[in-house]
PDB file of N, CA and C in Angstrom:
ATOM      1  N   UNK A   1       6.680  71.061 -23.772  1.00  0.00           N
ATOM      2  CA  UNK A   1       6.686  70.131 -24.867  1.00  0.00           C
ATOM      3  C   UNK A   1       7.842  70.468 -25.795  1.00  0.00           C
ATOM      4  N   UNK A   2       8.614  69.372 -25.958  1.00  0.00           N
ATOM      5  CA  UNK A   2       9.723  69.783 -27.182  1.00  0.00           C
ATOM      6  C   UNK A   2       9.332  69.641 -28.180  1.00  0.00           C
ATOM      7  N   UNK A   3       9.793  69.966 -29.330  1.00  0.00           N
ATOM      8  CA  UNK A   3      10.099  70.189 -30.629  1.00  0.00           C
ATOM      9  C   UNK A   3      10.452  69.284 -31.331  1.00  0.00           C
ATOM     10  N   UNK A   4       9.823  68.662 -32.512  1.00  0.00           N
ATOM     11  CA  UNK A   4      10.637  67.524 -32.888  1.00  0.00           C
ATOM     12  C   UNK A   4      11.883  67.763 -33.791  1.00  0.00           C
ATOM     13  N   UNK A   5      12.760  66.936 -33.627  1.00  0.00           N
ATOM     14  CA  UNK A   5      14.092  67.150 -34.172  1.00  0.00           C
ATOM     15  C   UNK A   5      14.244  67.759 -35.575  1.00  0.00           C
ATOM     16  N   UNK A   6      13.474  67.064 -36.317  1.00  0.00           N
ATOM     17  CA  UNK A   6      13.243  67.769 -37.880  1.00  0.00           C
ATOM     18  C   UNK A   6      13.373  69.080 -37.733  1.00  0.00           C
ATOM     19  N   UNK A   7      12.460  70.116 -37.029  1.00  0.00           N
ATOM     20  CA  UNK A   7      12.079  71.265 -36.681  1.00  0.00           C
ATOM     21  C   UNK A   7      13.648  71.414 -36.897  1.00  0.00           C
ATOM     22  N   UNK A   8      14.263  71.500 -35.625  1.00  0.00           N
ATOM     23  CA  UNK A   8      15.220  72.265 -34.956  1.00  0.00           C
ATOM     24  C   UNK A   8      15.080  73.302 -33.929  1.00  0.00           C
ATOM     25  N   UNK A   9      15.929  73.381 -32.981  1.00  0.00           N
ATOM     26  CA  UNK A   9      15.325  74.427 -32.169  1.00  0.00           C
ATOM     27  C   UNK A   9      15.062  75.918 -32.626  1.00  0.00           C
ATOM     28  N   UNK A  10      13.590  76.552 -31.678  1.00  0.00           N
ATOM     29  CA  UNK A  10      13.202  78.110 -32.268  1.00  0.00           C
ATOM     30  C   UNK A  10      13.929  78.502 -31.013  1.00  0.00           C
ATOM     31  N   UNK A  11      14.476  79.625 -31.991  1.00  0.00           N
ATOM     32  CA  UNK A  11      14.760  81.167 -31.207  1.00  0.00           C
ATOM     33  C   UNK A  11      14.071  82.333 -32.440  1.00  0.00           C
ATOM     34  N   UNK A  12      13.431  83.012 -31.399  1.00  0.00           N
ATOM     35  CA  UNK A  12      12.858  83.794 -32.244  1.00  0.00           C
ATOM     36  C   UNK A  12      13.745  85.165 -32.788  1.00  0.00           C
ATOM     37  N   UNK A  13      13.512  85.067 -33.964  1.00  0.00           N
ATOM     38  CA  UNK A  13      14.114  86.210 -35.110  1.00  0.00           C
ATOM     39  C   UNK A  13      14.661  87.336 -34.647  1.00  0.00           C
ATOM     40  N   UNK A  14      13.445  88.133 -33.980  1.00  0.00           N
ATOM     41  CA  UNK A  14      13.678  89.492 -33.337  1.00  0.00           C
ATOM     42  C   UNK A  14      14.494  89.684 -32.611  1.00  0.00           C
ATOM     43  N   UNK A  15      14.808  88.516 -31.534  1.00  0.00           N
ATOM     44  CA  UNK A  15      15.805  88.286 -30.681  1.00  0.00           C
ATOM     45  C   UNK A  15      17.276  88.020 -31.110  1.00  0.00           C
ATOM     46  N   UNK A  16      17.394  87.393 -32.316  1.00  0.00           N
ATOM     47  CA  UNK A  16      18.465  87.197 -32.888  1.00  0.00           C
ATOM     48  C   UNK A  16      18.952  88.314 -33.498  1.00  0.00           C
ATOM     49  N   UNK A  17      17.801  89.455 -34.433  1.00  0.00           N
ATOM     50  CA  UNK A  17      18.469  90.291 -34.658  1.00  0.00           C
ATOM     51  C   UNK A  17      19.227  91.501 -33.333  1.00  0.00           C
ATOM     52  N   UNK A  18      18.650  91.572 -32.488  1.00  0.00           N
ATOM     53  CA  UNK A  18      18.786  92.209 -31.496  1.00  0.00           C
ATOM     54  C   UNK A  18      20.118  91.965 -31.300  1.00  0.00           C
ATOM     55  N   UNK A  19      20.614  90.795 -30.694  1.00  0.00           N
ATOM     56  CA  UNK A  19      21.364  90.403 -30.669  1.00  0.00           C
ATOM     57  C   UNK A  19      22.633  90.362 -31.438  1.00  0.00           C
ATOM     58  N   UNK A  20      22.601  90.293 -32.820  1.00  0.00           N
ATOM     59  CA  UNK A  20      23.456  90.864 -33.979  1.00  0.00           C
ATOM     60  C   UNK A  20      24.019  92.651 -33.994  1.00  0.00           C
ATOM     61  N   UNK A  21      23.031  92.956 -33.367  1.00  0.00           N
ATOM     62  CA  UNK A  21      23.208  94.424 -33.400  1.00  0.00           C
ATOM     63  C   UNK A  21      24.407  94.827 -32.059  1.00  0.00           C
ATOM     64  N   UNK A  22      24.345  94.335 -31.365  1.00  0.00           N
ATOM     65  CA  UNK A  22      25.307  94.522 -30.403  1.00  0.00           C
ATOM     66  C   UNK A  22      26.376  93.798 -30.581  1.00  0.00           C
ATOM     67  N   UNK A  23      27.589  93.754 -29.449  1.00  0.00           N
ATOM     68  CA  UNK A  23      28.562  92.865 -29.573  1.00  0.00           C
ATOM     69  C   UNK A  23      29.002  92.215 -28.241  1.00  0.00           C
ATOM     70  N   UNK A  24      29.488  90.971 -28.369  1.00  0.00           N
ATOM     71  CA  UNK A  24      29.657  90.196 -27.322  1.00  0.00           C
ATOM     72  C   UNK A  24      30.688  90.729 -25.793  1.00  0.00           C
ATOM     73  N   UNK A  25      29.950  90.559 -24.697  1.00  0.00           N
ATOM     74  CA  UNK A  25      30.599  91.120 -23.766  1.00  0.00           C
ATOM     75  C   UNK A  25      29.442  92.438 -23.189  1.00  0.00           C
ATOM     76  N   UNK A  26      28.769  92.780 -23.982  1.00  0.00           N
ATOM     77  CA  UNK A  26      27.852  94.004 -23.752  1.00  0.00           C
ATOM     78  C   UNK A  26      27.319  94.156 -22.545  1.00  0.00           C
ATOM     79  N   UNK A  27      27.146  94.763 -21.884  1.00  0.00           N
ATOM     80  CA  UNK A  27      26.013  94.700 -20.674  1.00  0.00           C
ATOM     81  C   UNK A  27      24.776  95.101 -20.722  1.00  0.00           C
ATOM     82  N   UNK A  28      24.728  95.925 -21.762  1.00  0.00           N
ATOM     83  CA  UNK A  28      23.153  96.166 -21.822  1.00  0.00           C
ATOM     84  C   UNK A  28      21.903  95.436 -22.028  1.00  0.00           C
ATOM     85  N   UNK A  29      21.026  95.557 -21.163  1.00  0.00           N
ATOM     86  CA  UNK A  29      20.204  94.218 -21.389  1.00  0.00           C
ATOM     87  C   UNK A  29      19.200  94.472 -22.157  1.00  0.00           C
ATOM     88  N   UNK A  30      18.606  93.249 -22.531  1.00  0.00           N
ATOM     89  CA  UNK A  30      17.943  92.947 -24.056  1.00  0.00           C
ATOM     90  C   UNK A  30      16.857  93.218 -23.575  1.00  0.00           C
ATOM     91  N   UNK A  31      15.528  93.314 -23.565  1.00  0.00           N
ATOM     92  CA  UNK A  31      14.454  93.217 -22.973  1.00  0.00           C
ATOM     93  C   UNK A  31      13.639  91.654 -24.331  1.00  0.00           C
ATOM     94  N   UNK A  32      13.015  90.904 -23.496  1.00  0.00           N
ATOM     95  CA  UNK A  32      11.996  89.783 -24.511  1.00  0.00           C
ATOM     96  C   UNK A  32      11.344  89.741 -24.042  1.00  0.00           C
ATOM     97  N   UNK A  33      10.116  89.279 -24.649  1.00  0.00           N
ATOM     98  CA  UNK A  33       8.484  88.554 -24.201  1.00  0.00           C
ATOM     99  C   UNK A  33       9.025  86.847 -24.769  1.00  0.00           C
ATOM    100  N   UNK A  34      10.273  86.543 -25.345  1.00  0.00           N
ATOM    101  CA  UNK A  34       9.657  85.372 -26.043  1.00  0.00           C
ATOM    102  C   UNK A  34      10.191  84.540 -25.028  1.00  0.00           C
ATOM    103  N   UNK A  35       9.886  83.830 -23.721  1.00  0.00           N
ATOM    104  CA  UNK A  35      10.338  83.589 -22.873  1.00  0.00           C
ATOM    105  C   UNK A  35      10.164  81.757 -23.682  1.00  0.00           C
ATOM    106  N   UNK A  36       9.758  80.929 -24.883  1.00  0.00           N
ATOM    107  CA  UNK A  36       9.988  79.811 -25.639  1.00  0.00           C
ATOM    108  C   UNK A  36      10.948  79.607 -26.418  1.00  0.00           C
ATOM    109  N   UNK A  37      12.299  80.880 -26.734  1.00  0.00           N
ATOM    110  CA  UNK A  37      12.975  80.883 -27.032  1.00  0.00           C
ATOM    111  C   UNK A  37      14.360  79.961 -26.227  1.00  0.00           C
ATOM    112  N   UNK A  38      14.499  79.383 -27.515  1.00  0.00           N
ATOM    113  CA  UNK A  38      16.167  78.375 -26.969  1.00  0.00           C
ATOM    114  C   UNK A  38      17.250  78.738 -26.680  1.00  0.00           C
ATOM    115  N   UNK A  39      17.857  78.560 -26.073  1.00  0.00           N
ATOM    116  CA  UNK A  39      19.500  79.633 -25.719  1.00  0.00           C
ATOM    117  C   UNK A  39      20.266  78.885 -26.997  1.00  0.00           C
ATOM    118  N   UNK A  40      20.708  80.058 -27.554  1.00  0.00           N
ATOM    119  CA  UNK A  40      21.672  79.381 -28.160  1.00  0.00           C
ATOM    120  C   UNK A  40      23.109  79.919 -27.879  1.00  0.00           C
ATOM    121  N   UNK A  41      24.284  79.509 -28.782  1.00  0.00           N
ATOM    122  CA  UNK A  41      25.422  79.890 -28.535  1.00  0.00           C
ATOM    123  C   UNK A  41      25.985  80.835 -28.476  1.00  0.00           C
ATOM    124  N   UNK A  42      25.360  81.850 -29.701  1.00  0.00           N
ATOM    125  CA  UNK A  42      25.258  83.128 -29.921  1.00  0.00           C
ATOM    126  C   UNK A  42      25.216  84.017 -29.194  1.00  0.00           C
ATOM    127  N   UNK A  43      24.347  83.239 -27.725  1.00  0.00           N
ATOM    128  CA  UNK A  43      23.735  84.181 -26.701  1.00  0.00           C
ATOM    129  C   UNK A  43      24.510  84.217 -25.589  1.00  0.00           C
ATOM    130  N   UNK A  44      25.629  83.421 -25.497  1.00  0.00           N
ATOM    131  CA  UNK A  44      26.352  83.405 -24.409  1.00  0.00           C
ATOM    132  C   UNK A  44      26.962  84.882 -24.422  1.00  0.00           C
ATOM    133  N   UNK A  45      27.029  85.092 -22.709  1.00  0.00           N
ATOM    134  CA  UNK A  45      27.726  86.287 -22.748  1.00  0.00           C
ATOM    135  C   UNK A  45      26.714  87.563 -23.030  1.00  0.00           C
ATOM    136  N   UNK A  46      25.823  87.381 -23.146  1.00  0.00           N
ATOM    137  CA  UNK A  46      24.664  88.575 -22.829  1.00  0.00           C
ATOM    138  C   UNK A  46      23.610  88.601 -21.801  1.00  0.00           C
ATOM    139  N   UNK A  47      23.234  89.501 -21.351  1.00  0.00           N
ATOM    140  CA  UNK A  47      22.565  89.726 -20.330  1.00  0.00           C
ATOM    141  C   UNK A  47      20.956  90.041 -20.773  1.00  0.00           C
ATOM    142  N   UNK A  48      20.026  88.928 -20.587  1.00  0.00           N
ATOM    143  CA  UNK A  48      18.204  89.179 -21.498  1.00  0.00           C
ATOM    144  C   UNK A  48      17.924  89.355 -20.338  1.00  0.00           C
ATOM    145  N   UNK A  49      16.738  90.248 -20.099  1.00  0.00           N
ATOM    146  CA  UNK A  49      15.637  90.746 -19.295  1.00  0.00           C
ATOM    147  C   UNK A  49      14.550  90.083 -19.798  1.00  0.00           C
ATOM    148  N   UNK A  50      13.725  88.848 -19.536  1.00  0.00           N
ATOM    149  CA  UNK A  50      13.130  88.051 -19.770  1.00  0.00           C
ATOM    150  C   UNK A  50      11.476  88.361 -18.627  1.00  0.00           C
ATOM    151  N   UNK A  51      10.887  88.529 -19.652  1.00  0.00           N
ATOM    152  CA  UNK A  51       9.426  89.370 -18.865  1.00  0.00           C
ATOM    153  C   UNK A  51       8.708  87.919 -18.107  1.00  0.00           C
ATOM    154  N   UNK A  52       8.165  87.964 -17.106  1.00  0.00           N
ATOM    155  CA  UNK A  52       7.558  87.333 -15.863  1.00  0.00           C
ATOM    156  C   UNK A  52       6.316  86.869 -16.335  1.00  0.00           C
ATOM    157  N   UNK A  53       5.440  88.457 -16.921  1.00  0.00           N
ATOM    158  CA  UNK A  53       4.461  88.726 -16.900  1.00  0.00           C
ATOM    159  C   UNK A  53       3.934  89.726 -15.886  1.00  0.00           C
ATOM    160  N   UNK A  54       4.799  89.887 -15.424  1.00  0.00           N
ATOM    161  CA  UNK A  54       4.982  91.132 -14.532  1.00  0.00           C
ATOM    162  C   UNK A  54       6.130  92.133 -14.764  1.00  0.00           C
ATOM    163  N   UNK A  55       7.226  92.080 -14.239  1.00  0.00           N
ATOM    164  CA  UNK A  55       8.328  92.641 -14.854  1.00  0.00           C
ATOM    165  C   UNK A  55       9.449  91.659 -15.338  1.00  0.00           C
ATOM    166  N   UNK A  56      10.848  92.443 -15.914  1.00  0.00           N
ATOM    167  CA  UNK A  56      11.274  91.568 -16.348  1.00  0.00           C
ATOM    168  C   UNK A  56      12.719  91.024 -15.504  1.00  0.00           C
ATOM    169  N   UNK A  57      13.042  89.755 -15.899  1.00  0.00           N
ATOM    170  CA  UNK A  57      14.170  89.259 -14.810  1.00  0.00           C
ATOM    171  C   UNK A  57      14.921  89.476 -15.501  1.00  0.00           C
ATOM    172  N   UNK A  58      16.303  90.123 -14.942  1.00  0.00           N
ATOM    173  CA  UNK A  58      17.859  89.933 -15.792  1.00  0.00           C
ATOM    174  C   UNK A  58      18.267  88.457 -15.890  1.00  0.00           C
ATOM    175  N   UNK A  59      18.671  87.855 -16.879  1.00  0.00           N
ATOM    176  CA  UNK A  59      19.311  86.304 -16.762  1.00  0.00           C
ATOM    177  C   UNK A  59      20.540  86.625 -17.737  1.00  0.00           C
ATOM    178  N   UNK A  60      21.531  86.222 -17.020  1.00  0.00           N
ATOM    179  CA  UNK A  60      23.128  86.183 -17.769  1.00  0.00           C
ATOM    180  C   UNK A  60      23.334  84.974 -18.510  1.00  0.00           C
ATOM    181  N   UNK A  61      23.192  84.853 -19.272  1.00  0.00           N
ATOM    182  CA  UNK A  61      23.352  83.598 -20.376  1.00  0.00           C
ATOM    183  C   UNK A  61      24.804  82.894 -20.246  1.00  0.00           C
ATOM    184  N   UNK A  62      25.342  81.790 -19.842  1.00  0.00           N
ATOM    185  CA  UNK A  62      26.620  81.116 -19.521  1.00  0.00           C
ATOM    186  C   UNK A  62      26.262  79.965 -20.676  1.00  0.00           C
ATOM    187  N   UNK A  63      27.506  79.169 -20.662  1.00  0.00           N
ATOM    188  CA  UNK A  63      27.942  78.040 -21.687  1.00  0.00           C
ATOM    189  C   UNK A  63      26.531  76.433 -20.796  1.00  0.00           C
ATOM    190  N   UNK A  64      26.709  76.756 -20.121  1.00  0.00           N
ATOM    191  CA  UNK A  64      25.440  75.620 -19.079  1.00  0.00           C
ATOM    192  C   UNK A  64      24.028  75.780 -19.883  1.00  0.00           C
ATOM    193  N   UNK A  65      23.782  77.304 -19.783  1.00  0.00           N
ATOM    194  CA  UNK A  65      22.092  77.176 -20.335  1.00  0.00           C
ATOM    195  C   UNK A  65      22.322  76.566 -21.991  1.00  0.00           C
ATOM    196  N   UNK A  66      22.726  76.547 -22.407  1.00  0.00           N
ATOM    197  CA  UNK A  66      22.684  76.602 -23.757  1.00  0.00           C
ATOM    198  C   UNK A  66      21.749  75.286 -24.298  1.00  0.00           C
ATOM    199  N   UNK A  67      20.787  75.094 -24.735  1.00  0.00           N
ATOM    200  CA  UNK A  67      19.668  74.110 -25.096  1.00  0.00           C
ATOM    201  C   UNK A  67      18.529  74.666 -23.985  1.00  0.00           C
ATOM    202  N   UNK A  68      18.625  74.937 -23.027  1.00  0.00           N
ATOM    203  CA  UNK A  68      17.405  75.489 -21.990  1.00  0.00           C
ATOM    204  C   UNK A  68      16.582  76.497 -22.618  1.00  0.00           C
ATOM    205  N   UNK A  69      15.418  76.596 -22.300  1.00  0.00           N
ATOM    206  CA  UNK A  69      14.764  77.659 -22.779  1.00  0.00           C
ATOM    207  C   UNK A  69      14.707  79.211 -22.201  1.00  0.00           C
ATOM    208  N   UNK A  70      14.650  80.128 -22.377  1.00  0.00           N
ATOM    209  CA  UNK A  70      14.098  81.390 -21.680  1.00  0.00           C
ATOM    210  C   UNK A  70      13.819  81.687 -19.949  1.00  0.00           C
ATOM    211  N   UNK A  71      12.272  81.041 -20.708  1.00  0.00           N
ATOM    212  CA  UNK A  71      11.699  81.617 -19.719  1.00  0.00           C
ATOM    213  C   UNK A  71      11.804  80.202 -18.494  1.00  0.00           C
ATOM    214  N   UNK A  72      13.188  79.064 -18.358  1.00  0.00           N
ATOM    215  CA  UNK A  72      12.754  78.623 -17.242  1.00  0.00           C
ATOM    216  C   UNK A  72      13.837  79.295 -16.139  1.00  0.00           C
ATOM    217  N   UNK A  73      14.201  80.228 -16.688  1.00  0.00           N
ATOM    218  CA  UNK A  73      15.489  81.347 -15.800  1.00  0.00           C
ATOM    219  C   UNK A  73      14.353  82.338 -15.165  1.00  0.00           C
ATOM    220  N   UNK A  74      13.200  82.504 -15.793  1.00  0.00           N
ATOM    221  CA  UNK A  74      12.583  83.539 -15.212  1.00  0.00           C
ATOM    222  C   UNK A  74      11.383  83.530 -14.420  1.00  0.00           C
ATOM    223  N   UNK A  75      11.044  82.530 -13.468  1.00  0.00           N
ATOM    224  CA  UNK A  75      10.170  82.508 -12.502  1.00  0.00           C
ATOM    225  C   UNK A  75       8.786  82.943 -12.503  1.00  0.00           C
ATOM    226  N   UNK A  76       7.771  82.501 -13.063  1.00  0.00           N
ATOM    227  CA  UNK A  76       6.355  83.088 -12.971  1.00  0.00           C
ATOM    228  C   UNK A  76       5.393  83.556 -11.732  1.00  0.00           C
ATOM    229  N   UNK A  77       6.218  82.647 -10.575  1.00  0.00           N
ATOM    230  CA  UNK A  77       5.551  82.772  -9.193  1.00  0.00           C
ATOM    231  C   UNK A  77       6.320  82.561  -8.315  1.00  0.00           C
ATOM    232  N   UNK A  78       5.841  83.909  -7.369  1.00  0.00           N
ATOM    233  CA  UNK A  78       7.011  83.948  -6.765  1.00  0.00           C
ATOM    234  C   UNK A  78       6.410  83.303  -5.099  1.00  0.00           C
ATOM    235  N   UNK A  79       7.394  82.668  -4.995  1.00  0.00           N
ATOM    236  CA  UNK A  79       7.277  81.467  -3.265  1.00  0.00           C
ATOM    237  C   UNK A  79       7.027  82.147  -2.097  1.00  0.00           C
ATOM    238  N   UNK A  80       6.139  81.951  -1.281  1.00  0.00           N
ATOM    239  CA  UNK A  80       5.724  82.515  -0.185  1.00  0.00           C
ATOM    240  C   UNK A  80       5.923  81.623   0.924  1.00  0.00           C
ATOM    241  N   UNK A  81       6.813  81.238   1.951  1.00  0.00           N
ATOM    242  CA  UNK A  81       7.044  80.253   2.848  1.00  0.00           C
ATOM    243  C   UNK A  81       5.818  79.880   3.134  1.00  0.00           C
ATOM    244  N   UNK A  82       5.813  78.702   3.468  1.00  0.00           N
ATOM    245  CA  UNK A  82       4.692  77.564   4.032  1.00  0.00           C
ATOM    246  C   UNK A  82       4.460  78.136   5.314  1.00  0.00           C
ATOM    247  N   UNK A  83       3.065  77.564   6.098  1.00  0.00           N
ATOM    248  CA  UNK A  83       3.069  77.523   7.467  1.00  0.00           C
ATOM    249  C   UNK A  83       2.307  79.044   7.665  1.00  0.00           C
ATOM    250  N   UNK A  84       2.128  79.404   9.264  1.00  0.00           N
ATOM    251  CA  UNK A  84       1.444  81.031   9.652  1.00  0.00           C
ATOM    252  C   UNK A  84       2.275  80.855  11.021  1.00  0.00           C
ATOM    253  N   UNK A  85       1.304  81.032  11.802  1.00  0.00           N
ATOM    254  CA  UNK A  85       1.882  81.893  13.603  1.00  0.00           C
ATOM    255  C   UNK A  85       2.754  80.683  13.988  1.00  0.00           C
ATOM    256  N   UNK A  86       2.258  79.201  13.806  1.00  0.00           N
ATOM    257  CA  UNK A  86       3.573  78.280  14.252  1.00  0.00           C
ATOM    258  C   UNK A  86       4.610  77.901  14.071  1.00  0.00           C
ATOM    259  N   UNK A  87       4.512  78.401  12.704  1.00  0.00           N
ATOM    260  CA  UNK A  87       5.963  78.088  11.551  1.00  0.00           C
ATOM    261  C   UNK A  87       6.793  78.919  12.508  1.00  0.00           C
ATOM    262  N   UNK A  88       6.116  80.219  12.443  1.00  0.00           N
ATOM    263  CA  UNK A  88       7.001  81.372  12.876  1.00  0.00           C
ATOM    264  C   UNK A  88       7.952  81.296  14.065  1.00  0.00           C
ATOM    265  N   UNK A  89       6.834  80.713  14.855  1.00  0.00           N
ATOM    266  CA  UNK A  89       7.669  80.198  16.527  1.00  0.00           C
ATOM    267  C   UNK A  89       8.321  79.630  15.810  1.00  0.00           C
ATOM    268  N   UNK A  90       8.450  78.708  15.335  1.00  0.00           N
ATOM    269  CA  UNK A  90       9.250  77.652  15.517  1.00  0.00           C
ATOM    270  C   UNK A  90      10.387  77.872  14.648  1.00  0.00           C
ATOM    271  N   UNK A  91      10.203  78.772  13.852  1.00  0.00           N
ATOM    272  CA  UNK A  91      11.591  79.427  13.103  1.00  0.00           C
ATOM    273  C   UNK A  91      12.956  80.387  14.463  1.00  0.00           C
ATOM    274  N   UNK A  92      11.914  80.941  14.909  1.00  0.00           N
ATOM    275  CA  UNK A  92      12.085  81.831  16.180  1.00  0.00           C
ATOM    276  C   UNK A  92      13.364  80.800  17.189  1.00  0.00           C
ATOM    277  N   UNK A  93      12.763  80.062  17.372  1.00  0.00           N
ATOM    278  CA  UNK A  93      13.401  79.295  18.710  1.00  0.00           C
ATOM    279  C   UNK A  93      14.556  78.436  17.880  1.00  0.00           C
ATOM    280  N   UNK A  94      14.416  78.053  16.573  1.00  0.00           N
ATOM    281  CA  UNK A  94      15.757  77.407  15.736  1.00  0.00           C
ATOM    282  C   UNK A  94      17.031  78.956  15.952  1.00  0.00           C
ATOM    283  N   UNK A  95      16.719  79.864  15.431  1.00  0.00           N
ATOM    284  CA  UNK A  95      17.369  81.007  15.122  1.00  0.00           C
ATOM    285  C   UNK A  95      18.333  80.968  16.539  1.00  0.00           C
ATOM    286  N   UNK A  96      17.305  80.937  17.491  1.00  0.00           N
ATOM    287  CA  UNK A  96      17.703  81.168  19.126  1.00  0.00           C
ATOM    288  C   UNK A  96      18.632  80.132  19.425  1.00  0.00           C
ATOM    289  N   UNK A  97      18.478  78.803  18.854  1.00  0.00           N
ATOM    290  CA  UNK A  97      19.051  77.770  19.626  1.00  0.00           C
ATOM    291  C   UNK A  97      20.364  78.069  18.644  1.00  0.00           C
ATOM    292  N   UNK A  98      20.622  78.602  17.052  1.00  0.00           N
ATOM    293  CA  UNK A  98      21.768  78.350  16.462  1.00  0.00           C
ATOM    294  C   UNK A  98      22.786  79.716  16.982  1.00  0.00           C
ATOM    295  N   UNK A  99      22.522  80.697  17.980  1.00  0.00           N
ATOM    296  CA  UNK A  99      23.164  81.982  18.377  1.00  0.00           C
ATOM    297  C   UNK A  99      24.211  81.360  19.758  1.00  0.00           C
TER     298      UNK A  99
END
């Protein structure tokens, strides 16, 4: 759900100061929970460790994310291919036919 315009977009505080404290180009990564936080401009060029809920993902912040949020860089669930024993054949014999 977005935000209505009045608002303006949140990035949360803590993160911003964090962010102030270092300087652009840094590699060290940030660690957050606030995975509702907005990219802003500020943030380009740093590297956030953005928590899962499990552990946390590195995401490199570029001039593209900028309006995106957080946490849609950081994956909550992770994909398990479709299918069981037939998928498998049949992955098997593609592999075979592309050699």
């Amino acid at each position: 759900m977005s935000r209505s315009s009045k608002k303006g977009p949140y990035v949360d505080p803590k993160l911003l100061k964090k962010i102030s404290k270092l300087k652009a180009g840094d590699n060290t990564v940030i660690k957050t929970w606030s995975r509702d936080s907005e990219i802003s401009p500020e943030m380009v060029g740093f590297i956030f460790g953005v928590h899962n809920g499990k552990d946390f993902i590195p995401v490199k912040v570029n001039e593209e994310m900028v309006g995106h949020r957080l946490g849609e860089f950081s994956l909550t669930k992770k994909f398990i291919r479709h299918g069981g024993k037939i998928q498998k054949e049949m992955e098997k014999k593609a592999a075979m036919t592309n050699k």
